[in-house]
N, C-alpha and C. Protein backbone atom coordinates (compact mmCIF):
# COMPACT_ATOMS: atom_id res chain seq x y z
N UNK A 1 0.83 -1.19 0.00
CA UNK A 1 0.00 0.00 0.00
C UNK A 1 0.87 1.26 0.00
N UNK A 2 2.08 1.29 0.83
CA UNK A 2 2.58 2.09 0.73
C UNK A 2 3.34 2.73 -1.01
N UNK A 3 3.56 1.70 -1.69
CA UNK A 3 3.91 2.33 -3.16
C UNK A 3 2.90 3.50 -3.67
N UNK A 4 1.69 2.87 -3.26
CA UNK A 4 0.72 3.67 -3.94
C UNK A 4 0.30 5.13 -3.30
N UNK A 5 0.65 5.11 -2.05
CA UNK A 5 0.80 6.93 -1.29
C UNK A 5 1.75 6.92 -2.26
N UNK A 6 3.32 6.60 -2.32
CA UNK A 6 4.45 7.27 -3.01
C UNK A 6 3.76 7.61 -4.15
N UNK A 7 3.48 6.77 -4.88
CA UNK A 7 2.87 7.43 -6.37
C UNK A 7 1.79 8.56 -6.67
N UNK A 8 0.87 8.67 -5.05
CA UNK A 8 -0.04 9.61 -5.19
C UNK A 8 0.60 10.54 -5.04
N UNK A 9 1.70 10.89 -3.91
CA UNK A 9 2.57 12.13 -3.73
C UNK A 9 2.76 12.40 -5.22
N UNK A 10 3.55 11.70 -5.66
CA UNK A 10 4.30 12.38 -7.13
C UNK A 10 3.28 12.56 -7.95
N UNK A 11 2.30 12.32 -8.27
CA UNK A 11 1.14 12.85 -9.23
C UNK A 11 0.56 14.09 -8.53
N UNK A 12 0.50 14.23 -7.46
CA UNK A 12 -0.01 15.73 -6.97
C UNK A 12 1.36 16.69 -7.49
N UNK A 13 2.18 16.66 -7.97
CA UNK A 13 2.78 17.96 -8.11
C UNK A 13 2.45 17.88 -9.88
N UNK A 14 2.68 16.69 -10.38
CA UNK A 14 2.42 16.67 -11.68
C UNK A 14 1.13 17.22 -12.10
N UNK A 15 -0.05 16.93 -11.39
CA UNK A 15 -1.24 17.52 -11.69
C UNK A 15 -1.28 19.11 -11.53
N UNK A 16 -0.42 19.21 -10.41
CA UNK A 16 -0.75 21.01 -10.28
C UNK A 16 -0.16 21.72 -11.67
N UNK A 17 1.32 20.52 -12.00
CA UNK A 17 2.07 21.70 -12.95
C UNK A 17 1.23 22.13 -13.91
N UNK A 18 0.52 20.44 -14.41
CA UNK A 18 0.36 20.83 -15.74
C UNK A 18 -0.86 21.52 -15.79
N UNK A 19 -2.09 21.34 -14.52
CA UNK A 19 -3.20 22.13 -14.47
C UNK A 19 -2.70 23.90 -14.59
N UNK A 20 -1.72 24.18 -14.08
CA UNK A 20 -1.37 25.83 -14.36
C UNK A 20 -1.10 25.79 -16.16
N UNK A 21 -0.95 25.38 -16.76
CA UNK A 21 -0.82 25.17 -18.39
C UNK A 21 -2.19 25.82 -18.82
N UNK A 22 -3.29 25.47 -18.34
CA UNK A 22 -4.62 25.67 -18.84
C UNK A 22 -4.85 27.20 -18.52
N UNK A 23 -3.81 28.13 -17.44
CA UNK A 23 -4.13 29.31 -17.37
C UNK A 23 -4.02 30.19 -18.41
N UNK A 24 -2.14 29.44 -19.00
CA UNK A 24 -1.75 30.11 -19.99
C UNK A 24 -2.13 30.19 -21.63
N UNK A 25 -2.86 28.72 -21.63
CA UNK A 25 -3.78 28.70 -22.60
C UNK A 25 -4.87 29.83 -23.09
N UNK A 26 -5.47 30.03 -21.56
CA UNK A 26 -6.51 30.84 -21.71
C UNK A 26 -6.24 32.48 -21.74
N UNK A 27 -4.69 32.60 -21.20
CA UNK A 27 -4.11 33.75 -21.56
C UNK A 27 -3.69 34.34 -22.73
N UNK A 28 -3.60 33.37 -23.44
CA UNK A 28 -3.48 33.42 -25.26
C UNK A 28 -4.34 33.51 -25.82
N UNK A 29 -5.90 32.88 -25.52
CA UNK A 29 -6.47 32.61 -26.48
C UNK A 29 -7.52 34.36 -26.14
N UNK A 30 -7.08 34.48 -24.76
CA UNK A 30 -8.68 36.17 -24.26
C UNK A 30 -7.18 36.79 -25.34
N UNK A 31 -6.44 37.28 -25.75
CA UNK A 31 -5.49 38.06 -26.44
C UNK A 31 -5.20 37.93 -27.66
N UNK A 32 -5.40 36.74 -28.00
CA UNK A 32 -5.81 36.50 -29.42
C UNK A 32 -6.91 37.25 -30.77
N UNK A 33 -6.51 37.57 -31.76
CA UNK A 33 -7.39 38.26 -32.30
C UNK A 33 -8.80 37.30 -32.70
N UNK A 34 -9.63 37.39 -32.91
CA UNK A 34 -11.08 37.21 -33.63
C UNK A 34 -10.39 35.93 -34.68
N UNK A 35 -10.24 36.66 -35.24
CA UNK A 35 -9.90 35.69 -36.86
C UNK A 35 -8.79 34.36 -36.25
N UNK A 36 -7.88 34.65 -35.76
CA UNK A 36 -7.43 33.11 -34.85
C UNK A 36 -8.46 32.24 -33.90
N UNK A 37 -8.84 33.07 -32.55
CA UNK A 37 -9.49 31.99 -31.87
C UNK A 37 -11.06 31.26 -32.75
N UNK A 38 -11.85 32.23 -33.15
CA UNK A 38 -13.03 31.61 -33.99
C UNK A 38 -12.81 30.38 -34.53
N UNK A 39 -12.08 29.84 -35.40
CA UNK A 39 -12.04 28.67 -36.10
C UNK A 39 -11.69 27.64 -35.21
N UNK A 40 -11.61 28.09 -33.49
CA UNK A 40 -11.02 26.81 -32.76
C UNK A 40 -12.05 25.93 -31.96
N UNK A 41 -13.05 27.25 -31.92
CA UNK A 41 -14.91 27.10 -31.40
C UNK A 41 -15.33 25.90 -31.83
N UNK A 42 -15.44 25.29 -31.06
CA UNK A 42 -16.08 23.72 -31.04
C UNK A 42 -17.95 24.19 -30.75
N UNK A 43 -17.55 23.93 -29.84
CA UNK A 43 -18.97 24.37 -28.66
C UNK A 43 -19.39 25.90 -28.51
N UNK A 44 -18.30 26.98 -28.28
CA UNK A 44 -18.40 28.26 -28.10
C UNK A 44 -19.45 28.53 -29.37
N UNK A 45 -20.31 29.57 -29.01
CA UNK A 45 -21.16 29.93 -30.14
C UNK A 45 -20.36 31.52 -30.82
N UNK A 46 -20.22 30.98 -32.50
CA UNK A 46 -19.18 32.19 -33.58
C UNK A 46 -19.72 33.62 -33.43
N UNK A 47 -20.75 33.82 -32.53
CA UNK A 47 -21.07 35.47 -32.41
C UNK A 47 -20.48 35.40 -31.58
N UNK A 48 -19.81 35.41 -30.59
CA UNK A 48 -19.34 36.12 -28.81
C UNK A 48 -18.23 37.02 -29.44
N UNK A 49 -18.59 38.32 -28.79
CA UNK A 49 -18.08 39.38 -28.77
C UNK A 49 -16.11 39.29 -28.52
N UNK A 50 -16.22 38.12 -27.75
CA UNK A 50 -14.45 38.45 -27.40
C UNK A 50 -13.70 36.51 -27.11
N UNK A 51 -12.83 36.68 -27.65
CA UNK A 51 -12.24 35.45 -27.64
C UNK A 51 -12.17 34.90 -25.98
N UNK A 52 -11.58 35.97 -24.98
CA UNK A 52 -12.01 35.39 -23.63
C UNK A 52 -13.36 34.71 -23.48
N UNK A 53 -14.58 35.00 -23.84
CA UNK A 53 -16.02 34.28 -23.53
C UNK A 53 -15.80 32.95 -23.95
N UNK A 54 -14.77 32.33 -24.44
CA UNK A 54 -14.61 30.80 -24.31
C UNK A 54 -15.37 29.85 -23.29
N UNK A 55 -16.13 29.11 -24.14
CA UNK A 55 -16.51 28.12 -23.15
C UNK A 55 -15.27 27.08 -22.41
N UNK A 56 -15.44 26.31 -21.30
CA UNK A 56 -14.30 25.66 -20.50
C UNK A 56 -14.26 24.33 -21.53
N UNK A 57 -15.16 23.94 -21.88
CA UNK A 57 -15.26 22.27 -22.56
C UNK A 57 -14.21 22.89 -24.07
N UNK A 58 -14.47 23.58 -24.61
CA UNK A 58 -13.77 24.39 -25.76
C UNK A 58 -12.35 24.73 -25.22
N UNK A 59 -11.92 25.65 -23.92
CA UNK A 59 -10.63 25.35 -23.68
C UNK A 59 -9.95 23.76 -23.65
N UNK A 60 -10.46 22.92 -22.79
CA UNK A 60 -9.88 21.97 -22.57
C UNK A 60 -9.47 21.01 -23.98
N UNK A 61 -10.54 21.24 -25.15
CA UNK A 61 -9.87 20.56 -25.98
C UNK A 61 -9.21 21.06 -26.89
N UNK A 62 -9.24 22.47 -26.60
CA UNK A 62 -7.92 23.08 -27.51
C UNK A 62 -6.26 22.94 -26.89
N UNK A 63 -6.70 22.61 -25.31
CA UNK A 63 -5.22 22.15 -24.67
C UNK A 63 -4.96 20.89 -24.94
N UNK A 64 -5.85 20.09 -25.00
CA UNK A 64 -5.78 18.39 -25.76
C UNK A 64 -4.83 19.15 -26.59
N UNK A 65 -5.66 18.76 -27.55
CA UNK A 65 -4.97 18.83 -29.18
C UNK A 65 -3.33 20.04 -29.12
N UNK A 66 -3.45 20.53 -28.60
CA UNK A 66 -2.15 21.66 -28.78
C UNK A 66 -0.74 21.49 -28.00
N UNK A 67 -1.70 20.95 -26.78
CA UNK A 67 0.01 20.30 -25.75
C UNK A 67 -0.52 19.08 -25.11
N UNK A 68 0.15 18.16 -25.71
CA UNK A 68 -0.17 16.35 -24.68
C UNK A 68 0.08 16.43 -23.26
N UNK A 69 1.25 17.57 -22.55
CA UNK A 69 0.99 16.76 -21.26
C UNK A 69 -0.62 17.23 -20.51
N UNK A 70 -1.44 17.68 -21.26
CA UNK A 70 -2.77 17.97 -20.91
C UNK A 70 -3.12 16.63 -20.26
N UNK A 71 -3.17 15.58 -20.95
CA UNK A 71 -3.06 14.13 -20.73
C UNK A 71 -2.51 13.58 -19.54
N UNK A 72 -1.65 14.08 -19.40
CA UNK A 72 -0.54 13.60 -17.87
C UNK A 72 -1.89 14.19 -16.87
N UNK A 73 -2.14 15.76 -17.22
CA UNK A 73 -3.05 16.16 -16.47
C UNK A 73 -4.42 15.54 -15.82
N UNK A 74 -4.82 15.07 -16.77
CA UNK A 74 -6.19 14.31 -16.91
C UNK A 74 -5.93 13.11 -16.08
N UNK A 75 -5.21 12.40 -16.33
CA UNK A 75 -4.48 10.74 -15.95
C UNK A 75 -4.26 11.40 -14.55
N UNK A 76 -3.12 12.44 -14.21
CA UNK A 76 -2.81 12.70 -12.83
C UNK A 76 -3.82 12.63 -11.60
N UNK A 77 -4.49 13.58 -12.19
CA UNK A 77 -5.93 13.96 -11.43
C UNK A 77 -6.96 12.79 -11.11
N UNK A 78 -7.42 12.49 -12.25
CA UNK A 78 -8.27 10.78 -11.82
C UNK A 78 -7.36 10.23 -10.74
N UNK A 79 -6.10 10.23 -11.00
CA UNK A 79 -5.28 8.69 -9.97
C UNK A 79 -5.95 9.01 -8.70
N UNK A 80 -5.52 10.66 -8.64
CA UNK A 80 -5.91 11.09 -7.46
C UNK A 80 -6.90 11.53 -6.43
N UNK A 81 -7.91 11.33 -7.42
CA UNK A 81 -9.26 11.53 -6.92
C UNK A 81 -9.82 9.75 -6.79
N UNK A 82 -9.10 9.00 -7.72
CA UNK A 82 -9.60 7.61 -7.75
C UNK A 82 -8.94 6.59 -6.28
N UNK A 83 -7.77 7.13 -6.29
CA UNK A 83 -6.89 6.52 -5.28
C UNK A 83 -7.59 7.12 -3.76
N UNK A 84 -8.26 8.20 -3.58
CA UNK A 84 -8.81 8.29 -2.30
C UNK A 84 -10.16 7.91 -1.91
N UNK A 85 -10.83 8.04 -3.30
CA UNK A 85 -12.15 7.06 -3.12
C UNK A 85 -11.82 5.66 -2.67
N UNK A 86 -10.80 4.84 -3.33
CA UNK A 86 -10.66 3.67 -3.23
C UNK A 86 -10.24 3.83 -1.44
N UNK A 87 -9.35 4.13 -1.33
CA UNK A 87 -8.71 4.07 0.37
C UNK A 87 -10.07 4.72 1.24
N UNK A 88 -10.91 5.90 1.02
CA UNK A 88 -11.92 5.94 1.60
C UNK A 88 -13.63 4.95 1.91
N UNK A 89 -13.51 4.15 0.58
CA UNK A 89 -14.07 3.17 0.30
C UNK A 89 -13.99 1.83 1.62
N UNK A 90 -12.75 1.92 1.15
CA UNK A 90 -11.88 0.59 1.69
C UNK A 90 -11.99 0.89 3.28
N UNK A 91 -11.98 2.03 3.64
CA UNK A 91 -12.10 2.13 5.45
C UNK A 91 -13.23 2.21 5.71
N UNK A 92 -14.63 2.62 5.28
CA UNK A 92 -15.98 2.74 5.61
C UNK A 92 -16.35 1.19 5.43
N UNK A 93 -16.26 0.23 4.88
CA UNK A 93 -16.08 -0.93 4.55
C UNK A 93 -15.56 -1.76 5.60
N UNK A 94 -14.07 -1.18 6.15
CA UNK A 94 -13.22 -1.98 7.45
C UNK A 94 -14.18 -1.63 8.47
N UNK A 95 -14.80 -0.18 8.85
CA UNK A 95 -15.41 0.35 9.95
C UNK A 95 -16.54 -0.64 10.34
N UNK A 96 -17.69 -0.77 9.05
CA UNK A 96 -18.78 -1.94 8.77
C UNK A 96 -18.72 -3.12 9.46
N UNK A 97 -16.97 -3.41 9.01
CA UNK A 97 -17.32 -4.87 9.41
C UNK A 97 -17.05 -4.97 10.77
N UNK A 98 -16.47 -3.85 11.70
CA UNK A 98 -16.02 -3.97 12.82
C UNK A 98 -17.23 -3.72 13.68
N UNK A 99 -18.14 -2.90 13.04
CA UNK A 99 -19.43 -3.07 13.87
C UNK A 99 -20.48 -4.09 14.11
N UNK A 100 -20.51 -4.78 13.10
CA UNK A 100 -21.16 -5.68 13.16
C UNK A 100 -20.74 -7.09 14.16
């Protein structure tokens, strides 16, 4: 059990790095002219006044497609939200059986 804290440690810094990536994304794209961000609008609807009004589902897959460790990101985050369900799981479960 213990490997798997070690591995959660090291995915919490990996998740933070690459989650700060998505700021700078969005720092490019509100500064970006019209005629660049428009054609990247998935979901965003082609009238909005300013490339910042990006929808979030529309950022995230313009960070897909543009930089992979978006991916590390995605993967990081599940471990880590998955790895404490499981260990929180797993003790409400131990608690159960001790009451009974």
């Amino acid at each position: 059990m213990l490997k798997w804290w070690i591995i959660w440690f090291i995915s919490l810094p990996i998740f933070l790095i690459t989650y700060i990536y998505s700021f700078f994304i969005t720092s490019k794209i509100a500064y970006a002219p019209q005629s660049e961000c428009k054609p990247l609008f998935i979901f965003t609807p082609q009238n909005v006044q300013y490339c910042s009004d990006i929808y979030p589902i529309d950022l995230i897959l313009i960070a897909l497609k543009t930089n992979p460790t978006s991916y590390l990101c995605i993967a990081s985050g599940l471990y880590l939200v998955g790895f404490l369900l499981f260990v929180g799981i797993r003790l409400i479960l131990k608690f159960l059986k001790l009451k009974k």
